[in-house]
C-alpha atoms as a PDB file:
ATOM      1  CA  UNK A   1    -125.869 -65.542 114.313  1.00  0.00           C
ATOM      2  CA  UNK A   2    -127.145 -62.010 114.399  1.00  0.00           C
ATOM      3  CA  UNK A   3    -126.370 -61.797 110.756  1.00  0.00           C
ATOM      4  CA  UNK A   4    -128.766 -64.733 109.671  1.00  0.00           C
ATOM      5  CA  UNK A   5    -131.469 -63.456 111.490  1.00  0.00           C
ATOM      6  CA  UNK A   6    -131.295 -60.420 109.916  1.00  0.00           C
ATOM      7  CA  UNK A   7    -131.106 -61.918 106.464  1.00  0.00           C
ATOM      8  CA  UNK A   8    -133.968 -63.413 108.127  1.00  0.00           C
ATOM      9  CA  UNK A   9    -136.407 -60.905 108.420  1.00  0.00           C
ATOM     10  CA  UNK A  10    -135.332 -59.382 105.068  1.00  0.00           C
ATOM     11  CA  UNK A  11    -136.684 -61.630 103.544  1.00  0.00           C
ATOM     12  CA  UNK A  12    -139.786 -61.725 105.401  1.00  0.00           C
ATOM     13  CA  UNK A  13    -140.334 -58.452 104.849  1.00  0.00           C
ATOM     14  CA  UNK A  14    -139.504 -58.703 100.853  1.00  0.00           C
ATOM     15  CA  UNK A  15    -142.536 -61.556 101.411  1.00  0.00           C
ATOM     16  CA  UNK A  16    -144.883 -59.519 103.356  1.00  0.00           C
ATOM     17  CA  UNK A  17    -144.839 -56.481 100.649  1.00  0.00           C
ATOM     18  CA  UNK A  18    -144.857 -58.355  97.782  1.00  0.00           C
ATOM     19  CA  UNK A  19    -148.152 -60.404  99.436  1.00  0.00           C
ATOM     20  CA  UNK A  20    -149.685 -57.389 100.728  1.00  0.00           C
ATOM     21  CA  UNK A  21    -148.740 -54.823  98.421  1.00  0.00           C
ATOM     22  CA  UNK A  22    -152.484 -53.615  97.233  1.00  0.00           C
ATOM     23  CA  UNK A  23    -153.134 -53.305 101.343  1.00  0.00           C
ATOM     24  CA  UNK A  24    -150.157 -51.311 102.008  1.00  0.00           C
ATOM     25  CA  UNK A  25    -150.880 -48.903  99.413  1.00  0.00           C
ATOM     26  CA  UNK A  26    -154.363 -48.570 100.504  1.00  0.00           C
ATOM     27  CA  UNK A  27    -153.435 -47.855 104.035  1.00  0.00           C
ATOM     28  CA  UNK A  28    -151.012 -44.969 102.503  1.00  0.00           C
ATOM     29  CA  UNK A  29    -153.848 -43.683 100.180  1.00  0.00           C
ATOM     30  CA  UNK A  30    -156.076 -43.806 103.820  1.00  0.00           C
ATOM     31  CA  UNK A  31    -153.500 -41.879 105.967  1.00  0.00           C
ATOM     32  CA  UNK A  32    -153.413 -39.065 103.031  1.00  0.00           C
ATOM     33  CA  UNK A  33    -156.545 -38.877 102.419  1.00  0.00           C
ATOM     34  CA  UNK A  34    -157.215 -38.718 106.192  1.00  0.00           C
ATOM     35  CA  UNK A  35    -154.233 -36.142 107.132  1.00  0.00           C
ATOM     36  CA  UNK A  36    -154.706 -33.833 104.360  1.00  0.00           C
ATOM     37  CA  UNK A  37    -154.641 -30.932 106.258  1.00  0.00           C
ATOM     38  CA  UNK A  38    -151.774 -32.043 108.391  1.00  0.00           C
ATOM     39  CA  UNK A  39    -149.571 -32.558 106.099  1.00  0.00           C
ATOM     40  CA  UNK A  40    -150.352 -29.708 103.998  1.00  0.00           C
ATOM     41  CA  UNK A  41    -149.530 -27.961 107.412  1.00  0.00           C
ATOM     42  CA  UNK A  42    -146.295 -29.614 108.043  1.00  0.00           C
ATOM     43  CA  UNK A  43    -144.922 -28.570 104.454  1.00  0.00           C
ATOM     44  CA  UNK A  44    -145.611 -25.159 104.619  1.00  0.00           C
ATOM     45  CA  UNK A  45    -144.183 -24.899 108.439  1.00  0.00           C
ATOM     46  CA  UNK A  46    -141.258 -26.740 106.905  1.00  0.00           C
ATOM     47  CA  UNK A  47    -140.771 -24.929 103.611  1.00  0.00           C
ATOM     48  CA  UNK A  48    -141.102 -27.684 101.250  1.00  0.00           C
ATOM     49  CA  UNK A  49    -141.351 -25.498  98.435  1.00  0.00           C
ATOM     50  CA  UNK A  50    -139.891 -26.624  95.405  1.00  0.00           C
ATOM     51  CA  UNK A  51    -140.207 -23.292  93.315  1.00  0.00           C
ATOM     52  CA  UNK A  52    -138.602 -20.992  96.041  1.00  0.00           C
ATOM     53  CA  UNK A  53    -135.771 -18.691  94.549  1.00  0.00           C
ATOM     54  CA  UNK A  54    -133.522 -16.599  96.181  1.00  0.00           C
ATOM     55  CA  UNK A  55    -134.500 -13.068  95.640  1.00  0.00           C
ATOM     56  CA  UNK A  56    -130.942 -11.770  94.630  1.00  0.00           C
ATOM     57  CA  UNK A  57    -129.711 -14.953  92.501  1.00  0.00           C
ATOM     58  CA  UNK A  58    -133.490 -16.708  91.354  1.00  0.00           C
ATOM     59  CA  UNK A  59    -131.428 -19.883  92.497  1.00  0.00           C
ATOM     60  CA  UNK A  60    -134.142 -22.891  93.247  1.00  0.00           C
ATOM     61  CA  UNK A  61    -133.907 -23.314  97.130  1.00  0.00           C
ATOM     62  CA  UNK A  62    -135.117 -25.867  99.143  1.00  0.00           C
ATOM     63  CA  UNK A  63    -135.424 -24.243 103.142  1.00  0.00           C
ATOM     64  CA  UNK A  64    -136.959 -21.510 104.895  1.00  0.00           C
ATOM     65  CA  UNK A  65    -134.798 -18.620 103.441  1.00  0.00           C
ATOM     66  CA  UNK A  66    -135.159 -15.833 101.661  1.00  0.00           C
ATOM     67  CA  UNK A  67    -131.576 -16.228 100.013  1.00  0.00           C
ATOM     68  CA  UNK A  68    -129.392 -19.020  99.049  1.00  0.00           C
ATOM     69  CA  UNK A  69    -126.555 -19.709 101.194  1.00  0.00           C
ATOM     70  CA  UNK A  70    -123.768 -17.604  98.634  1.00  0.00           C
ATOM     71  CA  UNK A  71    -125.985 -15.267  98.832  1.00  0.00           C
ATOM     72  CA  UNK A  72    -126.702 -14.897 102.046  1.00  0.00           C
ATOM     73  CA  UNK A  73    -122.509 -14.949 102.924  1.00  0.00           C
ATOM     74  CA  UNK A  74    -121.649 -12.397 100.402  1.00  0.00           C
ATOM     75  CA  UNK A  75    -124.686 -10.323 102.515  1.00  0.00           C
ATOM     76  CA  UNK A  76    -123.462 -11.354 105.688  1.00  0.00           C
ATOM     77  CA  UNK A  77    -119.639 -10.511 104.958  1.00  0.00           C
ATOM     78  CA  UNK A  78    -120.462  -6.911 103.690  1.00  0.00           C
ATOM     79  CA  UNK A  79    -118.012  -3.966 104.536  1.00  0.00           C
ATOM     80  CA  UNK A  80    -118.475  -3.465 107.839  1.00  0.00           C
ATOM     81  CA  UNK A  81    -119.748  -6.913 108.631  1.00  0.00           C
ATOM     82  CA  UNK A  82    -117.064  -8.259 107.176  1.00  0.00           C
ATOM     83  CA  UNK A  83    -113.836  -9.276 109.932  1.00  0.00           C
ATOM     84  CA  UNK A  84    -111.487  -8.122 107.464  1.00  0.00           C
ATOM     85  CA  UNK A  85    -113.011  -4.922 107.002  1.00  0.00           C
ATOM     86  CA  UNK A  86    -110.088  -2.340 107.503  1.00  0.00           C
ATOM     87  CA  UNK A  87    -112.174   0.975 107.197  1.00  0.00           C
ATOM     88  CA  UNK A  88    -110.155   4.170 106.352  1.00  0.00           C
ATOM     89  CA  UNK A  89    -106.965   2.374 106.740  1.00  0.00           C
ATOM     90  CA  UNK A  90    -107.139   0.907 103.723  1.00  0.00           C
ATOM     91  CA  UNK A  91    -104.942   1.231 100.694  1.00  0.00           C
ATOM     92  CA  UNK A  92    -105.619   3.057  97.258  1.00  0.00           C
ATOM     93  CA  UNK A  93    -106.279   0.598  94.933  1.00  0.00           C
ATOM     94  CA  UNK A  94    -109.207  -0.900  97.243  1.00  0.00           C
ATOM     95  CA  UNK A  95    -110.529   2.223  98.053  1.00  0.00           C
ATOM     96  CA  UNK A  96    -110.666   2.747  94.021  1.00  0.00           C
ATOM     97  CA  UNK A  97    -112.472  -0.383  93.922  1.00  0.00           C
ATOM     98  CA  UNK A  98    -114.735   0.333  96.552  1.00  0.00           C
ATOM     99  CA  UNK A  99    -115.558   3.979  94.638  1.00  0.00           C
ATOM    100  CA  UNK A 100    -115.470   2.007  91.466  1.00  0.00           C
ATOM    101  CA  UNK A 101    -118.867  -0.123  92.381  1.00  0.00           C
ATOM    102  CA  UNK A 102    -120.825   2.937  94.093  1.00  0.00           C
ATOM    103  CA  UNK A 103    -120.225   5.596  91.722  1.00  0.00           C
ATOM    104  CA  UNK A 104    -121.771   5.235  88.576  1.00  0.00           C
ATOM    105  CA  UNK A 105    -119.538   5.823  85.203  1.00  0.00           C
ATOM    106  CA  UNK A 106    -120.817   8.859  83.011  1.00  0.00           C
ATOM    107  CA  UNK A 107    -120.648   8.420  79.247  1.00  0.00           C
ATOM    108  CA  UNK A 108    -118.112  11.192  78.897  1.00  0.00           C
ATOM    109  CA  UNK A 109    -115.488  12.828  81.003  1.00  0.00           C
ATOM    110  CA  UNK A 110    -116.664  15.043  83.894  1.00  0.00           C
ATOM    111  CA  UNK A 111    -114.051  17.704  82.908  1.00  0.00           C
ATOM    112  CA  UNK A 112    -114.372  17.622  78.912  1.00  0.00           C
ATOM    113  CA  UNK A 113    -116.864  16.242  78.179  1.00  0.00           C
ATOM    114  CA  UNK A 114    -115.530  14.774  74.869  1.00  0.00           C
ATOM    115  CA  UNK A 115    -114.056  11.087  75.779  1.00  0.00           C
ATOM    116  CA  UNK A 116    -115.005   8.248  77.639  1.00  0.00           C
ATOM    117  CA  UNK A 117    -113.498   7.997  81.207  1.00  0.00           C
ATOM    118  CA  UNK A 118    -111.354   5.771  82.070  1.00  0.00           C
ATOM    119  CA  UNK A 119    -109.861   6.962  85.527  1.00  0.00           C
ATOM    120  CA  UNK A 120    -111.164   7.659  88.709  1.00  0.00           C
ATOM    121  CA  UNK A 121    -109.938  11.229  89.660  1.00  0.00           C
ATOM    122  CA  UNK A 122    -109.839  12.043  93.225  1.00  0.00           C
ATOM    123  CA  UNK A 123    -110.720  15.948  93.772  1.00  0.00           C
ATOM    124  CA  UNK A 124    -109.138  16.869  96.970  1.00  0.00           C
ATOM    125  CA  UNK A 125    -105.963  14.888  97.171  1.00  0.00           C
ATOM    126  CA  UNK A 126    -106.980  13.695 100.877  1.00  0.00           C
ATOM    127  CA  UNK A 127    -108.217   9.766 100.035  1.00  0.00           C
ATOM    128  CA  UNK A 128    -110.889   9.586 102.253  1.00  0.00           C
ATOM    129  CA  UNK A 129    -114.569   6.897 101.831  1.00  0.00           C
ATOM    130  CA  UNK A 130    -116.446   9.550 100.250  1.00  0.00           C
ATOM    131  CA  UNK A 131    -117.733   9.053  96.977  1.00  0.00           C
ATOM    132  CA  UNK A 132    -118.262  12.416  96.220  1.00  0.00           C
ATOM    133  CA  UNK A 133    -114.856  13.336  96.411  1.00  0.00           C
ATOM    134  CA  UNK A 134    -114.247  11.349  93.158  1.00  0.00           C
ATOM    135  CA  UNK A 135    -114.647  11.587  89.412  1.00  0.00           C
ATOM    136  CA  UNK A 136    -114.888  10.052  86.296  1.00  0.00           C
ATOM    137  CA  UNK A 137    -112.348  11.595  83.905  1.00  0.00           C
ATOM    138  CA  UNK A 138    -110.693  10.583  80.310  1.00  0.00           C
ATOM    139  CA  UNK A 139    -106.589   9.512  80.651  1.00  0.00           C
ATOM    140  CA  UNK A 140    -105.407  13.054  79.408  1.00  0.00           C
ATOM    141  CA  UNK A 141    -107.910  15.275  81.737  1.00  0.00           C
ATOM    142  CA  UNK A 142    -106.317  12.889  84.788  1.00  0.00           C
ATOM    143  CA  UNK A 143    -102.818  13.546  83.529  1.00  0.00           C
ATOM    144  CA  UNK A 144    -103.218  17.105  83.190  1.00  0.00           C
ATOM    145  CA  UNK A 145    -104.685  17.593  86.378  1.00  0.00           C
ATOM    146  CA  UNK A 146    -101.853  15.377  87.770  1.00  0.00           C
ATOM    147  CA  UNK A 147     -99.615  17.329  86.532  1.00  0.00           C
ATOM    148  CA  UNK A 148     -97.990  14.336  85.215  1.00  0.00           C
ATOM    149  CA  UNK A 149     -98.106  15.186  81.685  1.00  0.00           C
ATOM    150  CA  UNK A 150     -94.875  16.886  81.608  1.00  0.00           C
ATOM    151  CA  UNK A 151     -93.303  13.595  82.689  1.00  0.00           C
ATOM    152  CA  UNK A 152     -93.719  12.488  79.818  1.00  0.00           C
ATOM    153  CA  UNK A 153     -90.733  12.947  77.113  1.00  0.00           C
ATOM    154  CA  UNK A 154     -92.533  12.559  73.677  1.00  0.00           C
ATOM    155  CA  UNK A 155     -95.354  15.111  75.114  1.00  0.00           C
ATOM    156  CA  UNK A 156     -92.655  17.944  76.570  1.00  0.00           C
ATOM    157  CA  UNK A 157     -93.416  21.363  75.068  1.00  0.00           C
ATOM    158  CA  UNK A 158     -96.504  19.851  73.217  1.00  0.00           C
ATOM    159  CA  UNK A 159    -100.256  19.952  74.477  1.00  0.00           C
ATOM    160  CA  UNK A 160    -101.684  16.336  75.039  1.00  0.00           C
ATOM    161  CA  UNK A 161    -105.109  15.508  72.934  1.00  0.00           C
ATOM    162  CA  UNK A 162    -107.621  17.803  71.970  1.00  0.00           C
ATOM    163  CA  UNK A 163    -109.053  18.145  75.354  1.00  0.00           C
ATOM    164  CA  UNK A 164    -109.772  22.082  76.738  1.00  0.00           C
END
């Protein structure tokens, strides 16, 4: 029974706007025109913006932020922010990675100053979070100071590149 009665008014209601559709819109055009100001009040409170972009992406957001919600994670989770943030105890390759994006890459080797660099060349052997204890060198300058060169069979008794 609830169900018919529902069906019911439904239809009454399809009636009633179809009948009275020119007074309904006028009452919405009246409560507009009327509440201007209110309105206009309760957007901006709200942040309806529709051209809002997040000032690190210029992604089109819709709420009262200044960054999209990626955005605002990857900000959130930063080094030590972050719960898996492992501070000196972390390995080599991350802490390579980590110099990697702060240090910026020269157009030529530190130590030459003939190739492009390729390696990241720690100075004082101790891996520590220091940026300045890193540099950019070409393959052969990081091999030589490596000492590894002489590892190498084909290169024994030979001098590697044109480097020094």
């Amino acid at each position: 029974m609830p169900y018919k009665n529902k069906k019911k008014e439904m239809k009454n209601r399809k009636k009633y706007y179809s009948k009275n559709k020119i007074k309904i819109l006028q009452n919405k055009k009246e409560y507009y025109s009327k509440n201007k100001t209110k309105i206009k009040e309760y957007r901006e409170k709200y942040s309806f913006n529709r051209n809002k972009k997040c000032d690190i992406c210029k992604k089109r957001i819709h709420y009262k932020s200044k960054f999209c919600h990626s955005c605002a994670n990857r900000i959130s989770h930063q080094e030590e922010k972050n719960p898996m943030w492992k501070g000196d105890d972390v390995g080599i390759g991350a802490l390579h990675e980590w110099i990697k994006r702060r240090k910026p890459k020269p157009k030529l080797c530190e130590d030459c100053k003939k190739r492009k660099p390729y390696d990241l060349a720690n100075i004082s052997g101790k891996y520590k979070r220091d940026v300045n204890d890193y540099k950019w060198v070409c393959r052969s300058c990081h091999m030589k100071e490596d000492k590894r060169i002489n590892n190498l069979k084909q290169f024994k008794g030979e001098k590697y590149g044109k480097c020094n």
